[in-house]
Protein backbone atom coordinates (compact mmCIF):
# COMPACT_ATOMS: atom_id res chain seq x y z
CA UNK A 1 -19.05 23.42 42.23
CA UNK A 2 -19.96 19.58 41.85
CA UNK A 3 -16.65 18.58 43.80
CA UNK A 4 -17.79 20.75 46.69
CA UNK A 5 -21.08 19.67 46.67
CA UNK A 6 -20.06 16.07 46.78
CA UNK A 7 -17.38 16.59 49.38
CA UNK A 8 -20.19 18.65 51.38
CA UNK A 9 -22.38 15.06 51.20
CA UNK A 10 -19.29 12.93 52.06
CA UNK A 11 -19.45 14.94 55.07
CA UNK A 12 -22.59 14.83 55.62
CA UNK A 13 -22.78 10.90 55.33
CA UNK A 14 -19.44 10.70 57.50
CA UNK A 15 -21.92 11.88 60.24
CA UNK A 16 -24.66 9.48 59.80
CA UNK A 17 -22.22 6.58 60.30
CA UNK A 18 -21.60 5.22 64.20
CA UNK A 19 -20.75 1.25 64.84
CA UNK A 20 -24.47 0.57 66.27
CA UNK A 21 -26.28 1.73 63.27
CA UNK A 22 -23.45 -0.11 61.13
CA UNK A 23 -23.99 -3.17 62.94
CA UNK A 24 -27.41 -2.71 62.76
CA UNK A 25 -27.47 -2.43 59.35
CA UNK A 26 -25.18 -5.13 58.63
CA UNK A 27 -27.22 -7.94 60.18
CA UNK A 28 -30.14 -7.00 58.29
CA UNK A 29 -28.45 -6.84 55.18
CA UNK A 30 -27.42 -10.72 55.58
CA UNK A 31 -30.41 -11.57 56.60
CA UNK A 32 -32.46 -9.82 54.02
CA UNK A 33 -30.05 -11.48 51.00
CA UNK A 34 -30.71 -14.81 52.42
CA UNK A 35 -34.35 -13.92 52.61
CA UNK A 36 -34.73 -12.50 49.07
CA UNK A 37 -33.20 -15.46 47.31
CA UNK A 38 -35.59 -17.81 49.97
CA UNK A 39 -38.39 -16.33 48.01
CA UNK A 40 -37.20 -16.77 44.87
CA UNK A 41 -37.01 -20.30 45.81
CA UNK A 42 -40.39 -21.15 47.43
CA UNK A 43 -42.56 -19.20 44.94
CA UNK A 44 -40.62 -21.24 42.03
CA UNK A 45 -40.50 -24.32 44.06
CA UNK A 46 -44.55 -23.72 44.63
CA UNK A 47 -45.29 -22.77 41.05
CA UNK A 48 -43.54 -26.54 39.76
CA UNK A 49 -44.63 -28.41 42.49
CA UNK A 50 -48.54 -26.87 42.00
CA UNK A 51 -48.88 -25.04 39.01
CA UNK A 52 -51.25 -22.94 40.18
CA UNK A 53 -51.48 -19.57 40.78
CA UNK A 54 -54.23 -19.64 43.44
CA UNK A 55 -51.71 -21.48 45.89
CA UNK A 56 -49.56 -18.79 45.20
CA UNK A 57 -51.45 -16.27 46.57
CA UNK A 58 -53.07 -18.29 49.39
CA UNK A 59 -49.34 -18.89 49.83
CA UNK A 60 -48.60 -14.65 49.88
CA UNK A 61 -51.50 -14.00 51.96
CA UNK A 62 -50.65 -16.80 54.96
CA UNK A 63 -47.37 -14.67 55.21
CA UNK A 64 -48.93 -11.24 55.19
CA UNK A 65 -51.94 -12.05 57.65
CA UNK A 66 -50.15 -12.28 61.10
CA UNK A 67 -47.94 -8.89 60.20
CA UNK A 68 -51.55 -7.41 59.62
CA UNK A 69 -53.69 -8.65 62.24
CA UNK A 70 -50.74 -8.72 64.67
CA UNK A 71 -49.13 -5.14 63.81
CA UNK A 72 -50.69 -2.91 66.25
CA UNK A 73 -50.12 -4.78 69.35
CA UNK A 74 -46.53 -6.02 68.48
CA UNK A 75 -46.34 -2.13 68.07
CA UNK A 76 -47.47 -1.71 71.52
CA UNK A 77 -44.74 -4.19 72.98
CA UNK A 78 -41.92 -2.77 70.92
CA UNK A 79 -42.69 0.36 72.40
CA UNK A 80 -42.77 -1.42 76.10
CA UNK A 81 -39.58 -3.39 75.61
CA UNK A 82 -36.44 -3.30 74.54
CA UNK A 83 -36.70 -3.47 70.77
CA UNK A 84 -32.83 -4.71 70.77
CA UNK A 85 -33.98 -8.17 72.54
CA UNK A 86 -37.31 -8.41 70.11
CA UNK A 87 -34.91 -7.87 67.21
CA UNK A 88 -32.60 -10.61 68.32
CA UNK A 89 -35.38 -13.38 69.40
CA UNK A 90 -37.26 -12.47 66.19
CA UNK A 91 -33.96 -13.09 64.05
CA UNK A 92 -33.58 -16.41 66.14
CA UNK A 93 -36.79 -17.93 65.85
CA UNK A 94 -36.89 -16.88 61.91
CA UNK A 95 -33.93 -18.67 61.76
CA UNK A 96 -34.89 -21.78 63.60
CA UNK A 97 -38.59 -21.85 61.47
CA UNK A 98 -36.43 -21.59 58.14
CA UNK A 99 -34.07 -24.42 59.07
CA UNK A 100 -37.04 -26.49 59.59
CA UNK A 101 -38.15 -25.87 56.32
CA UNK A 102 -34.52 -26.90 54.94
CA UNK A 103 -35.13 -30.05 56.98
CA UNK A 104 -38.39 -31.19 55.72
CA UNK A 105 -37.09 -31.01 52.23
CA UNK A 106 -34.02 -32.68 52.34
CA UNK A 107 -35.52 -35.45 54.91
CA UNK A 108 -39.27 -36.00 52.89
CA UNK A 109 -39.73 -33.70 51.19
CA UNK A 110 -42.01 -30.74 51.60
CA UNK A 111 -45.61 -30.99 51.85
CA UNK A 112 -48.19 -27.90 51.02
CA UNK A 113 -49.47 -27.78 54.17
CA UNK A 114 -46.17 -27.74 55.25
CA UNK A 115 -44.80 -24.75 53.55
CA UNK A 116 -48.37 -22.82 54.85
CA UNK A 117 -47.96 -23.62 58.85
CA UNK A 118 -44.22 -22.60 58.68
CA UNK A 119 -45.37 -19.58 56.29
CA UNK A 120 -47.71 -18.81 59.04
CA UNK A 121 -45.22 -18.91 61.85
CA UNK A 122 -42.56 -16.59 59.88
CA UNK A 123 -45.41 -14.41 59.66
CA UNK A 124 -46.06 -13.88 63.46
CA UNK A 125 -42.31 -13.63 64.27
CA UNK A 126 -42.24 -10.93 61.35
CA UNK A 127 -44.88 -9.10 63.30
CA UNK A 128 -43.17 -8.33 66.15
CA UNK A 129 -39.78 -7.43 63.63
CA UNK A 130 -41.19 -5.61 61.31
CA UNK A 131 -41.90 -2.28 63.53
CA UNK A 132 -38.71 -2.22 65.49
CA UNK A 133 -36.39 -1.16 62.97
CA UNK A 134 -38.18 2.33 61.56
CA UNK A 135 -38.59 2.94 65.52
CA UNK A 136 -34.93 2.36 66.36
CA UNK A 137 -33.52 4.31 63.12
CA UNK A 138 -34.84 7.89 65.00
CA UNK A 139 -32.57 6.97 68.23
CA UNK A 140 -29.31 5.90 66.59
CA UNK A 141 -28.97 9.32 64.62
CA UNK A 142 -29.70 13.24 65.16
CA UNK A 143 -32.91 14.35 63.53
CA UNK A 144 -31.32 16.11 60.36
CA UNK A 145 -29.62 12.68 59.59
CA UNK A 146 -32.61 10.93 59.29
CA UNK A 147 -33.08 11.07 56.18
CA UNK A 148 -29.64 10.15 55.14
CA UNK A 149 -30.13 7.32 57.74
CA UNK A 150 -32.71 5.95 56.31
CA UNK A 151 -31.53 6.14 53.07
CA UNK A 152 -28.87 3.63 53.95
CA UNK A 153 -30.87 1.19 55.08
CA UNK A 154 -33.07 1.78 52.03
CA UNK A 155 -29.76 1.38 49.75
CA UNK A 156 -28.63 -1.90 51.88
CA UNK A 157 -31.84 -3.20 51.24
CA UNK A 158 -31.92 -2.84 47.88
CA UNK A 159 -28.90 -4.44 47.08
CA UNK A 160 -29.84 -7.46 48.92
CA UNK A 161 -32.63 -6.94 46.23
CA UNK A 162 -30.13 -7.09 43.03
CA UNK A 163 -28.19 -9.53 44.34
CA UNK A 164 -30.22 -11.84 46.23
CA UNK A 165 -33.25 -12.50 43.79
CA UNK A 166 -30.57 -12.75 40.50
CA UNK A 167 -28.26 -15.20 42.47
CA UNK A 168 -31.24 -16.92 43.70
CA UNK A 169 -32.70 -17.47 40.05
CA UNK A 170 -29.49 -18.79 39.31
CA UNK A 171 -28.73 -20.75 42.24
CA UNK A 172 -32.35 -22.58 42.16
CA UNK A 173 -31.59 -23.98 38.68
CA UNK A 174 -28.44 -25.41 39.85
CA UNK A 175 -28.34 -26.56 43.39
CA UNK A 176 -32.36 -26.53 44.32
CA UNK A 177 -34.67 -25.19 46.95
CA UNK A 178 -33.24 -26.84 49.66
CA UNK A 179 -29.61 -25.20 49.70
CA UNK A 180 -31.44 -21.78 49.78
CA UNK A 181 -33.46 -22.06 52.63
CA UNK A 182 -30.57 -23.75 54.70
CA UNK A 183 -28.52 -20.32 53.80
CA UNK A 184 -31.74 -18.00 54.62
CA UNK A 185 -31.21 -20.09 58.16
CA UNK A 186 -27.78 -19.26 58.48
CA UNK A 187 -28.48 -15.41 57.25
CA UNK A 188 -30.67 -15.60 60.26
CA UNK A 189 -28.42 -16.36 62.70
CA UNK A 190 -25.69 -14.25 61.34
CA UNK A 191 -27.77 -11.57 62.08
CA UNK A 192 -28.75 -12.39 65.81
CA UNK A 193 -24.95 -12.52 65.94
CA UNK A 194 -24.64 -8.74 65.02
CA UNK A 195 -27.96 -7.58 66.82
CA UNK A 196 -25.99 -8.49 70.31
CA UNK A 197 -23.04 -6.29 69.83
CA UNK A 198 -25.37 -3.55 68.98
CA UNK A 199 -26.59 -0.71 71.58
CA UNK A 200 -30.63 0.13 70.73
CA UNK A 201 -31.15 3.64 72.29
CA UNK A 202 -34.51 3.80 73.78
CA UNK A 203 -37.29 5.47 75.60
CA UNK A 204 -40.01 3.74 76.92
CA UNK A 205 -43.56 4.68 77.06
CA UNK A 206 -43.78 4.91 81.01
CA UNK A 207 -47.16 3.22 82.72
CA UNK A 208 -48.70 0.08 82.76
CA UNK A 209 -49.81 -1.74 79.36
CA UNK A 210 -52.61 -1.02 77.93
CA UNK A 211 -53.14 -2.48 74.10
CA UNK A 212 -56.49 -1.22 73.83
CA UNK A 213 -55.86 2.69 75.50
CA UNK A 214 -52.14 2.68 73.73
CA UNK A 215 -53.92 1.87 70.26
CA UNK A 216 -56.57 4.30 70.69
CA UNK A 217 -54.00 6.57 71.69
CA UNK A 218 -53.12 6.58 67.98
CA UNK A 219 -56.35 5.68 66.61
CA UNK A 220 -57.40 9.40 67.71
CA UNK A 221 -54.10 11.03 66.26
CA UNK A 222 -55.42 9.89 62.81
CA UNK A 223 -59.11 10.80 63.63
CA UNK A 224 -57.80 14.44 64.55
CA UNK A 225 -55.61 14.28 61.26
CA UNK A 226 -58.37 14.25 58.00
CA UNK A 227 -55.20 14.46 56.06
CA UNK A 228 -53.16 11.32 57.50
CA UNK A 229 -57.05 9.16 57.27
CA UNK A 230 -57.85 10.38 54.04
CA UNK A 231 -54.14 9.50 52.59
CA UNK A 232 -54.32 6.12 54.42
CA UNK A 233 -57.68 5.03 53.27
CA UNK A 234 -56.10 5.70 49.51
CA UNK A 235 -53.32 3.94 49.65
CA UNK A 236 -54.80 1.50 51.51
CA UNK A 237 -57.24 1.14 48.15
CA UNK A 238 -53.71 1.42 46.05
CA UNK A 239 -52.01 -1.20 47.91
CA UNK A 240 -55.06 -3.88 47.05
CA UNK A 241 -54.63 -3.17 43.21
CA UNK A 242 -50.82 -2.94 42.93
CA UNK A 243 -50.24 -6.64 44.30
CA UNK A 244 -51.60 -8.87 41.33
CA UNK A 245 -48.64 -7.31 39.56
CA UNK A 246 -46.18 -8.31 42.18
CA UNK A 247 -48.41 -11.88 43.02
CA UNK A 248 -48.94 -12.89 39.52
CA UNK A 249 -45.36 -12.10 38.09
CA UNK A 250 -44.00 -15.43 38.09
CA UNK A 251 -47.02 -17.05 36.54
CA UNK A 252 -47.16 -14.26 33.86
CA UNK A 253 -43.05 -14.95 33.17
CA UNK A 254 -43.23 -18.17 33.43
CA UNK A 255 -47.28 -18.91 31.43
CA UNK A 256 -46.89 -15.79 29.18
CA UNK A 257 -43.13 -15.27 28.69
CA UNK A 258 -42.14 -19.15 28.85
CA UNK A 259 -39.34 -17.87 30.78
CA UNK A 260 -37.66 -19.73 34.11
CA UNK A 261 -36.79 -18.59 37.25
CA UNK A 262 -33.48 -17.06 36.50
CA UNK A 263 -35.09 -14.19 34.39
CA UNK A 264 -37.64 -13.93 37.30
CA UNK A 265 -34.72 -13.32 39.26
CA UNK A 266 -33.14 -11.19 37.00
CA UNK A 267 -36.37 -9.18 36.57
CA UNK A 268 -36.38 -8.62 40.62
CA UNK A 269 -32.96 -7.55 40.68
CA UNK A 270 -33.25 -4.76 37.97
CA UNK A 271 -36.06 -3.64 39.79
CA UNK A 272 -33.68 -3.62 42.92
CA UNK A 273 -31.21 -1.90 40.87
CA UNK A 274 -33.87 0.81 40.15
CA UNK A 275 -34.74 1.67 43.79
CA UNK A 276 -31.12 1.75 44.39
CA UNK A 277 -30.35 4.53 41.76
CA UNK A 278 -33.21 6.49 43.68
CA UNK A 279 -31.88 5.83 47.00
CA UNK A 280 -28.78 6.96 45.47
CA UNK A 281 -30.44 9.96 44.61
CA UNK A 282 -32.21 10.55 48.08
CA UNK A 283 -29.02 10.46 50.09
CA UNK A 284 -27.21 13.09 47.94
CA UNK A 285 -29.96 15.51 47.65
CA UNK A 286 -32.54 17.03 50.28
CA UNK A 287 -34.86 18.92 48.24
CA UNK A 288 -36.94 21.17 49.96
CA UNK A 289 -40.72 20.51 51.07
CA UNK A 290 -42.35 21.99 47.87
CA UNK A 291 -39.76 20.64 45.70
CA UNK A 292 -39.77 17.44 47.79
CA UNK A 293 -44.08 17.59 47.11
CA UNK A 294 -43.44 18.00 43.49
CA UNK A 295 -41.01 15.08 43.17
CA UNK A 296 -43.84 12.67 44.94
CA UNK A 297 -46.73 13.57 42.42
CA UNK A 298 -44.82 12.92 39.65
CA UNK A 299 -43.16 9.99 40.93
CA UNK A 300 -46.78 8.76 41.52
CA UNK A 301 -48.61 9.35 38.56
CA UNK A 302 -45.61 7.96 36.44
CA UNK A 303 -44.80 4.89 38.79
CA UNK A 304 -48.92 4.07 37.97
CA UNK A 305 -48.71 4.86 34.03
CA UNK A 306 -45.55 2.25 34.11
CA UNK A 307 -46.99 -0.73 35.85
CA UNK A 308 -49.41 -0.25 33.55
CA UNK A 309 -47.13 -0.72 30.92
CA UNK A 310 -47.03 -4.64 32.07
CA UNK A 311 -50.20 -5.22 30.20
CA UNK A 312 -48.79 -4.84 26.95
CA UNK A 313 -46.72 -7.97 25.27
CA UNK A 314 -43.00 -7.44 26.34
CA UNK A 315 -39.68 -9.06 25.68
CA UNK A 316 -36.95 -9.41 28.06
CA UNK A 317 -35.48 -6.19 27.71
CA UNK A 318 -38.59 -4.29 28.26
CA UNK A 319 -39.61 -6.11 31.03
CA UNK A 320 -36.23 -5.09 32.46
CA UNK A 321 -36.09 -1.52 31.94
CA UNK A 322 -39.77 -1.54 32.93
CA UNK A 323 -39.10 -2.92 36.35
CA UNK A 324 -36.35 -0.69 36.98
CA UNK A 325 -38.59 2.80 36.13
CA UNK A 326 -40.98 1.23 38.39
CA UNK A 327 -38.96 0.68 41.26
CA UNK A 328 -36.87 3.96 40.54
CA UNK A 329 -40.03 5.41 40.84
CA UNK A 330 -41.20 4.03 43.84
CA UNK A 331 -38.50 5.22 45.75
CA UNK A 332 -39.09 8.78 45.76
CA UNK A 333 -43.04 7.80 46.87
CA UNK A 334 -42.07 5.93 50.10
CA UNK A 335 -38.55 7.58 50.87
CA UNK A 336 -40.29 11.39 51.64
CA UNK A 337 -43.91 9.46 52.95
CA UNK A 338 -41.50 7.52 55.77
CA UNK A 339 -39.53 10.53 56.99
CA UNK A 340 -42.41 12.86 57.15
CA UNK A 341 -43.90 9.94 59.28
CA UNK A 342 -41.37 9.48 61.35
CA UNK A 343 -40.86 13.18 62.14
CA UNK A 344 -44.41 13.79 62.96
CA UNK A 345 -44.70 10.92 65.29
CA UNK A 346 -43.19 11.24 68.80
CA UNK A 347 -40.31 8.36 69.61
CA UNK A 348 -42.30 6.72 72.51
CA UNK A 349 -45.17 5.99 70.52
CA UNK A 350 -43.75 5.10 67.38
CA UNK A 351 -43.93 1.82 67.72
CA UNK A 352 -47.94 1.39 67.81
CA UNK A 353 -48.13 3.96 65.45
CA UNK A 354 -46.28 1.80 62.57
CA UNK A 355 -47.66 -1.38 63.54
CA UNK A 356 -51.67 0.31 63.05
CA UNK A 357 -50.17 1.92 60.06
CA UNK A 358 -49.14 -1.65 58.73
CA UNK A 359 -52.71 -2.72 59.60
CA UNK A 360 -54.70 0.27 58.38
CA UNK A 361 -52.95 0.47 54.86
CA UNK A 362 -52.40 -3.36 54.40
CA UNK A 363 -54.89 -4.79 55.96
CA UNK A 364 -56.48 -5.48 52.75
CA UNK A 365 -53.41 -6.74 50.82
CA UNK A 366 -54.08 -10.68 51.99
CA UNK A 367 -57.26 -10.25 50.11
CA UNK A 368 -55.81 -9.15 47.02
CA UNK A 369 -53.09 -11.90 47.26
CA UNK A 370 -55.54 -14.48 47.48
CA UNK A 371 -58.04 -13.01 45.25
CA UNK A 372 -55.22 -12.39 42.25
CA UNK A 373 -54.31 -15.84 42.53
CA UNK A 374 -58.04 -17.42 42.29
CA UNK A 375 -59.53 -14.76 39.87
CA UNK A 376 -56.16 -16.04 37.25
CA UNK A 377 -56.98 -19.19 37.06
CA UNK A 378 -60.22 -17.97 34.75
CA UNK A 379 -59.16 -14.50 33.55
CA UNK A 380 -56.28 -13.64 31.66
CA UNK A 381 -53.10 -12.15 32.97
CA UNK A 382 -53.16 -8.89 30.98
CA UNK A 383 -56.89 -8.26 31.37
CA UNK A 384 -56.29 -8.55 35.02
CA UNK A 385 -53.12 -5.95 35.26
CA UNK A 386 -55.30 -3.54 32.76
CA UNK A 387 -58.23 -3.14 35.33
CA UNK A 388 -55.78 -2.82 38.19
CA UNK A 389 -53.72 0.08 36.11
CA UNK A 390 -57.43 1.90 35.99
CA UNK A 391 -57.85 1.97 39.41
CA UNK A 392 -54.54 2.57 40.29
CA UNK A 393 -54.11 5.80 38.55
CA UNK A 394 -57.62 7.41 39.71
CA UNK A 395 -56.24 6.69 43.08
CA UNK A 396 -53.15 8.15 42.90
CA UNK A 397 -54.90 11.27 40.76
CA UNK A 398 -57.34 11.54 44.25
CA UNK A 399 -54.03 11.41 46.73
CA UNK A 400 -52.05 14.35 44.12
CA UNK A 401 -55.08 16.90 44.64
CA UNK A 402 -55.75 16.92 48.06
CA UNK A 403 -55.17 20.23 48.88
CA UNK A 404 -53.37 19.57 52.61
CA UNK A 405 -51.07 16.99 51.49
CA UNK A 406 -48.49 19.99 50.61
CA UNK A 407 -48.29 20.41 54.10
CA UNK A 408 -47.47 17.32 55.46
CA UNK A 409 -43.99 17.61 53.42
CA UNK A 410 -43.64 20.88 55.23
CA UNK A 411 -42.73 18.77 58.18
CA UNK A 412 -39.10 19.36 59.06
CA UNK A 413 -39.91 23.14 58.45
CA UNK A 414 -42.24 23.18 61.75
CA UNK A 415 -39.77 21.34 63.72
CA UNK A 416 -37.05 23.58 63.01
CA UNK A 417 -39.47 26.30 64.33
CA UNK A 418 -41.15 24.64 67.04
CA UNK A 419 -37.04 24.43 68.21
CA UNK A 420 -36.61 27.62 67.50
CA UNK A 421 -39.85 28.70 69.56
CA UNK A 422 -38.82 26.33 72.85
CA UNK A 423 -35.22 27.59 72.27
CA UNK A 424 -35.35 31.66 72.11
């Protein structure tokens, strides 16, 4: 029975695969290693240079801001344009910002207010990036493969998590900042490299551009949809009191722990080891939309109960494991939330949909950045993470008994009858 089932998922997966989405998913890969261990340099190379934790997250929210303030109209264009040429010129002129980075330090080394501006312009370029991929993934596979689909990308990611955030930790002790932003350059351009061979499927919203009718466009999907407001207003809430824990990490290993940047790293990559196992877990199994609703309240109640856990004095090992549940966690919250998502919304306007979505849920996440960073230079670590874990879990207890969120993982159900209904 198990060798059946698993030859009935290599199957399955055999299916997913074509060379577009491979080289799709390639590039990315390279240029999301070379972008994990980049931040495992800057944040370290911020926290010596500084010290302090506000610059941190001033530092965090500079790079969130344009994605947020930016999202819905970038959404607009991708939807407009060909997201195969956005993905490419993004790529290029991450690349290009990055190697100026590299340059600074090894010619004068880097300034603040240099690290901010450049921050700031990775930011905007991310903008227009950042929505083009979950609006591609739909067009490169057929509907049931979705979710296999975007598992891969999911798993690819995450092992650019293991790897790139451990090697980075390591690497930063050894040969400095500089080395690792010159390779996040080249990861850049690596992946431009792959984005040309690839073919983006596409179908384009037809009319003139309108950024203010396209947005509203959505705006009134999620008026007409108390369900999709009322679950983006919470985790918009969530979002703002789960980032101290992810802002305030290094200071906490680093201030609390007396630990360096290699166990920062290595902390990162068990969590990336975690999300992997779930991804792992996600691809081989498609539980059903009740089963599938069961799976996400669990998953996050407990993910809430274990970041909680981070308030408590922990050695190494703990702080391991702990990452790992929490990211393992994680995974099963996001994984079902992005394919009912993407199944609900239609193809053309995809694009504006996840660029408000990006705005409406983390629009207050710059905030918390810079707040976590400010209120920690007067209030203790642990003090902090306890208040967040409060809040955290009366949110997620709010999102777990609304009574209509069981039907929004009922999703592929209706589609295989609204098919069946057009198709007699």
């Amino acid at each position: 029975m198990v060798c059946i089932k698993f030859l009935r998922w290599r199957f399955k997966m055999r299916k997913v695969w074509n060379k577009d989405l491979v080289l799709l998913l390639l590039g990315q890969s390279i240029s999301r290693l070379g972008d994990n261990a980049h931040q495992i340099a800057l944040m370290w190379f911020i926290l010596e240079k500084t010290g302090s934790s506000a610059i941190m997250g001033t530092l965090s929210a500079l790079a969130y801001i344009p994605s947020v303030l930016l999202g819905p109209f970038a959404g607009v264009i991708v939807d407009k344009y060909s997201r195969k040429k956005i993905i490419l010129l993004s790529d290029l002129i991450r690349g290009l910002i990055v190697a100026l980075l590299a340059l600074f330090y090894f010619t004068k080394g880097l300034s603040i207010s240099e690290i901010f501006i450049l921050t700031v312009l990775l930011g905007i370029s991310s903008a227009f990036f950042n929505p083009c991929i979950p609006s591609s993934i739909p067009e490169m596979v057929d509907p049931e493969d979705l979710p296999r689909a975007n598992s891969l990308f999911s798993i690819a990611g995450r092992v650019t998590e293991i790897i790139g955030p451990s090697a980075g930790g390591i690497l930063y002790k050894f040969v400095g900042a500089g080395l690792l932003f010159s390779f996040n350059a080249v990861s850049f351009f690596i992946a431009s490299i792959f984005t040309i061979f690839t073919r983006i499927p596409q179908r384009y919203k037809e009319g003139k551009m309108n950024f203010i009718g396209d947005i509203g466009e959505v705006l009134k999907r999620l008026k007409e949809d108390k369900t999709l407001m009322t679950l983006g207003i919470t985790a918009a809430v969530l979002n703002f009191f789960y980032v101290p824990f992810f802002i305030l990490l290094p200071v906490y290993i680093r201030n609390y722990l007396h630990l360096d940047a290699s166990m920062y790293g290595f902390v990162l990559g068990a969590g990336g080891i975690g999300s992997l196992v779930g991804l792992l877990i996600t691809s081989a199994i498609s539980p059903s939309g009740d089963k599938k609703y069961r799976m996400f309240k669990f998953s996050l109640m407990g993910q809430g109960v274990a970041i909680g856990l981070l308030a408590l004095p922990l050695n190494r090992i703990q702080l391991v494991i702990l990452f790992f549940v929490i990211q393992l966690l994680n995974i099963f919250v996001n994984i079902y939330i992005n394919v009912t998502l993407q199944l609900m919304v239609p193809s053309e306007e995809r694009g504006r949909f996840f660029g408000l979505l990006g705005l409406f849920v983390g629009g207050l996440q710059p905030i918390s950045m810079s707040l976590s960073g400010i209120i920690a230079e007067y209030v203790k670590i642990p003090i902090i993470f306890t208040v967040c874990t409060v809040v955290i879990l009366s949110m997620s207890w709010r999102i777990i008994t609304l009574k209509e969120l069981k039907n929004l993982f009922n999703i592929e159900k209706r589609k295989e009858e609204e098919v069946l209904v057009s198709h007699p």
